[in-house]
N, C-alpha and C. Protein backbone atom coordinates (compact mmCIF):
# COMPACT_ATOMS: atom_id res chain seq x y z
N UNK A 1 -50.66 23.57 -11.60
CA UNK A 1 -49.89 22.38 -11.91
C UNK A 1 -50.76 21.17 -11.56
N UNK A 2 -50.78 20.25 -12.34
CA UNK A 2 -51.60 19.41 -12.16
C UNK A 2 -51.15 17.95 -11.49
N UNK A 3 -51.41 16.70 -11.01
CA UNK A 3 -50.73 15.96 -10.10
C UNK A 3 -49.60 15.22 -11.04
N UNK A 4 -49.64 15.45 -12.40
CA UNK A 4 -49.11 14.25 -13.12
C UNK A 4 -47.47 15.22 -13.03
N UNK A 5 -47.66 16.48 -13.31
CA UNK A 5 -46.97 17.19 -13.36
C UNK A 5 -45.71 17.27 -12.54
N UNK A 6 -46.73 17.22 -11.02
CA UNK A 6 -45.94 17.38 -9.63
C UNK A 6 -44.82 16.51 -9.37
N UNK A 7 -45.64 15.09 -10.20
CA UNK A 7 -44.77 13.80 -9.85
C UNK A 7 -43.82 13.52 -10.77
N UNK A 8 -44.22 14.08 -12.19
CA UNK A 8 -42.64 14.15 -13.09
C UNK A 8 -41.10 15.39 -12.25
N UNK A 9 -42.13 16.32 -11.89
CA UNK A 9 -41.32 17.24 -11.46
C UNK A 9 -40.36 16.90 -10.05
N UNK A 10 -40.99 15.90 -9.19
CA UNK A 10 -40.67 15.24 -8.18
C UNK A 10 -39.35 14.34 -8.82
N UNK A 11 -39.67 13.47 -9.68
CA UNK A 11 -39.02 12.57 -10.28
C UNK A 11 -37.55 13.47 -10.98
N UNK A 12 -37.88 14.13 -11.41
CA UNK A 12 -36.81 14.95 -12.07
C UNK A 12 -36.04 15.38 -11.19
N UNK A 13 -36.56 16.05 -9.90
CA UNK A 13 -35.46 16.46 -8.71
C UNK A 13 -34.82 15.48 -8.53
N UNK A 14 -35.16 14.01 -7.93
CA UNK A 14 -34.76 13.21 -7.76
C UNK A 14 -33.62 12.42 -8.71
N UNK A 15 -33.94 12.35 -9.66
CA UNK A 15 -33.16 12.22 -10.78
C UNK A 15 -31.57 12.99 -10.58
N UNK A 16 -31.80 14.22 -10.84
CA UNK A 16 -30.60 15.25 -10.67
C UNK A 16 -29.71 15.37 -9.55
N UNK A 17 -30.63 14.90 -8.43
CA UNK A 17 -29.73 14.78 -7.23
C UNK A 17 -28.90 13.31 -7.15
N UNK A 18 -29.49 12.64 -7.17
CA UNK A 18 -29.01 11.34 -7.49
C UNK A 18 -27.38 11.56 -8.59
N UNK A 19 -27.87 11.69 -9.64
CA UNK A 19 -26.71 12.11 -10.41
C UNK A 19 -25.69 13.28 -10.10
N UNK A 20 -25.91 14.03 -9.28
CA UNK A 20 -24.92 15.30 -8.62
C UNK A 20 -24.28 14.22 -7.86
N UNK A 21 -25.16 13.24 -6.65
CA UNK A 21 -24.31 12.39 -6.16
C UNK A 21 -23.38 11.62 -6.60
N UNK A 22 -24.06 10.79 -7.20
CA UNK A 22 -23.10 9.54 -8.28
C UNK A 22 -21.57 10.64 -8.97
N UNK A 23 -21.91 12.11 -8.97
CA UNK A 23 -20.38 12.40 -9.86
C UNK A 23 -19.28 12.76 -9.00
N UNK A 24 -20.29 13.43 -7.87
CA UNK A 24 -19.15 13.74 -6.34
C UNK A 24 -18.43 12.62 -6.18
N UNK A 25 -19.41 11.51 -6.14
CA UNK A 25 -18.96 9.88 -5.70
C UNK A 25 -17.74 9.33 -6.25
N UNK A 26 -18.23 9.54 -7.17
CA UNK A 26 -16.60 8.92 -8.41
C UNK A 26 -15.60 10.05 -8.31
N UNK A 27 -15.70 11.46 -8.39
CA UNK A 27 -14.98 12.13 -8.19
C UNK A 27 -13.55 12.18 -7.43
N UNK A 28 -14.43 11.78 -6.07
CA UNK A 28 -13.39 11.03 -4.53
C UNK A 28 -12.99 10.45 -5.15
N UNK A 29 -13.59 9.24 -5.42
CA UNK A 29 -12.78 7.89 -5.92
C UNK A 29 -11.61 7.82 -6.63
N UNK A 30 -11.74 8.92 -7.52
CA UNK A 30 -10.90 8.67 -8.40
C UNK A 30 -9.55 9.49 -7.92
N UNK A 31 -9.40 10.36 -6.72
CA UNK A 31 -8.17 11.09 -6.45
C UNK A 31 -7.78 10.32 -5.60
N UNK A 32 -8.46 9.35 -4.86
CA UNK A 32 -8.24 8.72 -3.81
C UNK A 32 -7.08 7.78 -5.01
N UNK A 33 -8.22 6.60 -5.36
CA UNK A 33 -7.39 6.04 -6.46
C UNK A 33 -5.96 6.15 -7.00
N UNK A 34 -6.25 7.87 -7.94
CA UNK A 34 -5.26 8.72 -8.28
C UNK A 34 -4.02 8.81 -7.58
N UNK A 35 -4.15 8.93 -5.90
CA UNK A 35 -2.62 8.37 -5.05
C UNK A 35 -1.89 6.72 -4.74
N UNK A 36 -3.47 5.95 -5.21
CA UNK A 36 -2.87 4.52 -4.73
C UNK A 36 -2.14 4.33 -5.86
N UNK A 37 -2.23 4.84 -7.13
CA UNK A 37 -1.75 4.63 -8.54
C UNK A 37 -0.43 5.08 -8.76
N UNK A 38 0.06 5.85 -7.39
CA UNK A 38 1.21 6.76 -7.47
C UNK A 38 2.08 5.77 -7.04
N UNK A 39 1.09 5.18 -5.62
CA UNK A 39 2.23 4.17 -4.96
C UNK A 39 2.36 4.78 -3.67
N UNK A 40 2.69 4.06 -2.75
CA UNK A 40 3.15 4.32 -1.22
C UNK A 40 3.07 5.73 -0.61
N UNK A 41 2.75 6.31 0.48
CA UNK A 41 3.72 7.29 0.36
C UNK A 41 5.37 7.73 1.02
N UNK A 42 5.89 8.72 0.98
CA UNK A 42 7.14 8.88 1.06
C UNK A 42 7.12 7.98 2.65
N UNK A 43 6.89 8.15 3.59
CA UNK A 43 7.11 7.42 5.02
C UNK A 43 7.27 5.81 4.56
N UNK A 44 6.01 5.71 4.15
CA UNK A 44 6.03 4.00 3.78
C UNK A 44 6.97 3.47 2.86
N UNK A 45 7.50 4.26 1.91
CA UNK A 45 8.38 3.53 0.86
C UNK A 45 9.72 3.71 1.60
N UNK A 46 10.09 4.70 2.84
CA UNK A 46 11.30 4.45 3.51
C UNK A 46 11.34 3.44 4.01
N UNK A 47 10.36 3.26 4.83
CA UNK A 47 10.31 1.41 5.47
C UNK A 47 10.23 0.75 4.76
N UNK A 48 9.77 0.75 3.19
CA UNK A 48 9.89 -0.72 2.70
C UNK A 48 11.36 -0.73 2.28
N UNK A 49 11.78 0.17 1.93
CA UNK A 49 13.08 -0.02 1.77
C UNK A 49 14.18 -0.36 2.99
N UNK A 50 13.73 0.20 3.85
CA UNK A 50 14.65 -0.28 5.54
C UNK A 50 14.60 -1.75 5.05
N UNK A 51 12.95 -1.82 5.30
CA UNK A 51 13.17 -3.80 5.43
C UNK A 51 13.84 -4.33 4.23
N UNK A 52 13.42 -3.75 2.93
CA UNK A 52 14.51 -4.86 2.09
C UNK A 52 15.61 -4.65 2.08
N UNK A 53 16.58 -3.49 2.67
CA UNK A 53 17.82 -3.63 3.15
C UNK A 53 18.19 -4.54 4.33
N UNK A 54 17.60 -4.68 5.16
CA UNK A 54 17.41 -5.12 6.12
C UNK A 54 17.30 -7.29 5.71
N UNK A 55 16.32 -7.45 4.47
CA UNK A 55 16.46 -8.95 4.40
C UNK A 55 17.70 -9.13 3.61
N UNK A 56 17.81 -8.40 2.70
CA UNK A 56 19.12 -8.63 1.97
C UNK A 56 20.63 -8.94 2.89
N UNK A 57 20.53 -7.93 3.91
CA UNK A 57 21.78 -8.54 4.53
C UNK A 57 21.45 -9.72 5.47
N UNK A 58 20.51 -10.22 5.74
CA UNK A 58 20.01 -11.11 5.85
C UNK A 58 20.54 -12.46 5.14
N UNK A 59 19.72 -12.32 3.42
CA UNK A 59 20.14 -13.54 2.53
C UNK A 59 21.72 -13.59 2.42
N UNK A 60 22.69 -12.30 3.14
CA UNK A 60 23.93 -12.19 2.12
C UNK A 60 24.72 -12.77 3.92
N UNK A 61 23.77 -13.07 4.91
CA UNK A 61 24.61 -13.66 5.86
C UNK A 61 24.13 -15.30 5.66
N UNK A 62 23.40 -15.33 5.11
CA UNK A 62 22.96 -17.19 4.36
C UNK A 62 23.73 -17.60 3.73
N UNK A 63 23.53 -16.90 3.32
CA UNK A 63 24.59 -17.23 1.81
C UNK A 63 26.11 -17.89 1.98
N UNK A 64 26.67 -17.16 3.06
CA UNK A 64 28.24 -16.41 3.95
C UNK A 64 27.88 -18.11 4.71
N UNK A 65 26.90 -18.50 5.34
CA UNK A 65 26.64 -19.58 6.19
C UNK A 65 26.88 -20.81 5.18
N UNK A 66 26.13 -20.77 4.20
CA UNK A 66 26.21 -21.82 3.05
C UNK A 66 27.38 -22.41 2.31
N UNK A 67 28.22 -20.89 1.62
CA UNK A 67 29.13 -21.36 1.21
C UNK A 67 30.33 -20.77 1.68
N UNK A 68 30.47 -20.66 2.83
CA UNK A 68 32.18 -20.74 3.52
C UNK A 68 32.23 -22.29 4.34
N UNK A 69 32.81 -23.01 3.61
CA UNK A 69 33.03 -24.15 4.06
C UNK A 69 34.24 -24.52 5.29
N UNK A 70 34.90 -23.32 5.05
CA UNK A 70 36.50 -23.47 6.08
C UNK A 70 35.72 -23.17 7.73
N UNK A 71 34.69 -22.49 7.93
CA UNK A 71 34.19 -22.34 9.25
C UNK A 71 33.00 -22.99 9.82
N UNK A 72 33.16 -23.68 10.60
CA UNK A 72 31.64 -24.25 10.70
C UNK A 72 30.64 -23.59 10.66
N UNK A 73 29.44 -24.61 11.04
CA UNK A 73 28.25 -23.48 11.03
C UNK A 73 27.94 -23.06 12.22
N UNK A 74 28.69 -23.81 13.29
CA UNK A 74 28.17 -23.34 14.85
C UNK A 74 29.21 -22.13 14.92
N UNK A 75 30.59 -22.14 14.68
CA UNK A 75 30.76 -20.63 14.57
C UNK A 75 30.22 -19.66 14.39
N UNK A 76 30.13 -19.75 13.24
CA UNK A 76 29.18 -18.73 12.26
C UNK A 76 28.41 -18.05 12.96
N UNK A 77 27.53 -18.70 13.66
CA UNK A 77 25.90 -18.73 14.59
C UNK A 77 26.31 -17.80 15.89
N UNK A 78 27.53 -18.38 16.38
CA UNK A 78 28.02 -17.63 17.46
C UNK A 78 28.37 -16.17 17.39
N UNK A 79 29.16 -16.45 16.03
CA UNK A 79 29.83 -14.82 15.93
C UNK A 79 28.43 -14.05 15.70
N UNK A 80 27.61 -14.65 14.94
CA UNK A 80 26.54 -13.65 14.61
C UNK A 80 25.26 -13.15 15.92
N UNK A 81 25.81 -14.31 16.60
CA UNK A 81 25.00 -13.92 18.21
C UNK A 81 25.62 -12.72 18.81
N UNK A 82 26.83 -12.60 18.87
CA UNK A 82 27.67 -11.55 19.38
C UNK A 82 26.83 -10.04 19.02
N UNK A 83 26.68 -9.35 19.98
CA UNK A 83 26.72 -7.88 20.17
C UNK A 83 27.02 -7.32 18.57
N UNK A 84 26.60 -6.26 17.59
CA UNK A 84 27.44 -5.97 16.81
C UNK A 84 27.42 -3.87 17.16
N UNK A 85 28.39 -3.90 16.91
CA UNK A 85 28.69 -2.20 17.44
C UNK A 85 28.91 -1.27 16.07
């Protein structure tokens, strides 16, 4: 084998490995990906849902603050300070 040889043949390993890498590479990527595309998982989408149950009764005690006009608003504030059981 002659040197010109050695160094295409060098080059060519190099080549192939490189590209075995680059497909593993994307490979990951793409299952990884493949779950962010799914969305949350089951643990996390319970909590996001806690919390938006959680602001909603929130906006729906604003709301209750806003437009019940027959009770003040320092009531309101009080009762909602109270303990709830």
């Amino acid at each position: 084998m002659n040197p010109y040889e050695f160094v295409i043949a060098i080059i060519m390993i190099v080549a192939v490995v490189s590209v075995v890498k680059a497909r593993r590479r994307d490979g990951s990527s793409t299952r990884t990906n493949g779950q962010d595309r799914e969305g949350p998982i089951d643990g996390e989408k319970e909590m996001l849902r806690a919390e938006v149950r959680e602001l909603k009764n929130r906006v729906a005690v604003l709301e209750r603050i806003v437009t019940d006009r027959s009770s003040t608003l320092e009531q309101e504030i009080e009762r909602l300070r109270e303990p709830q059981g």
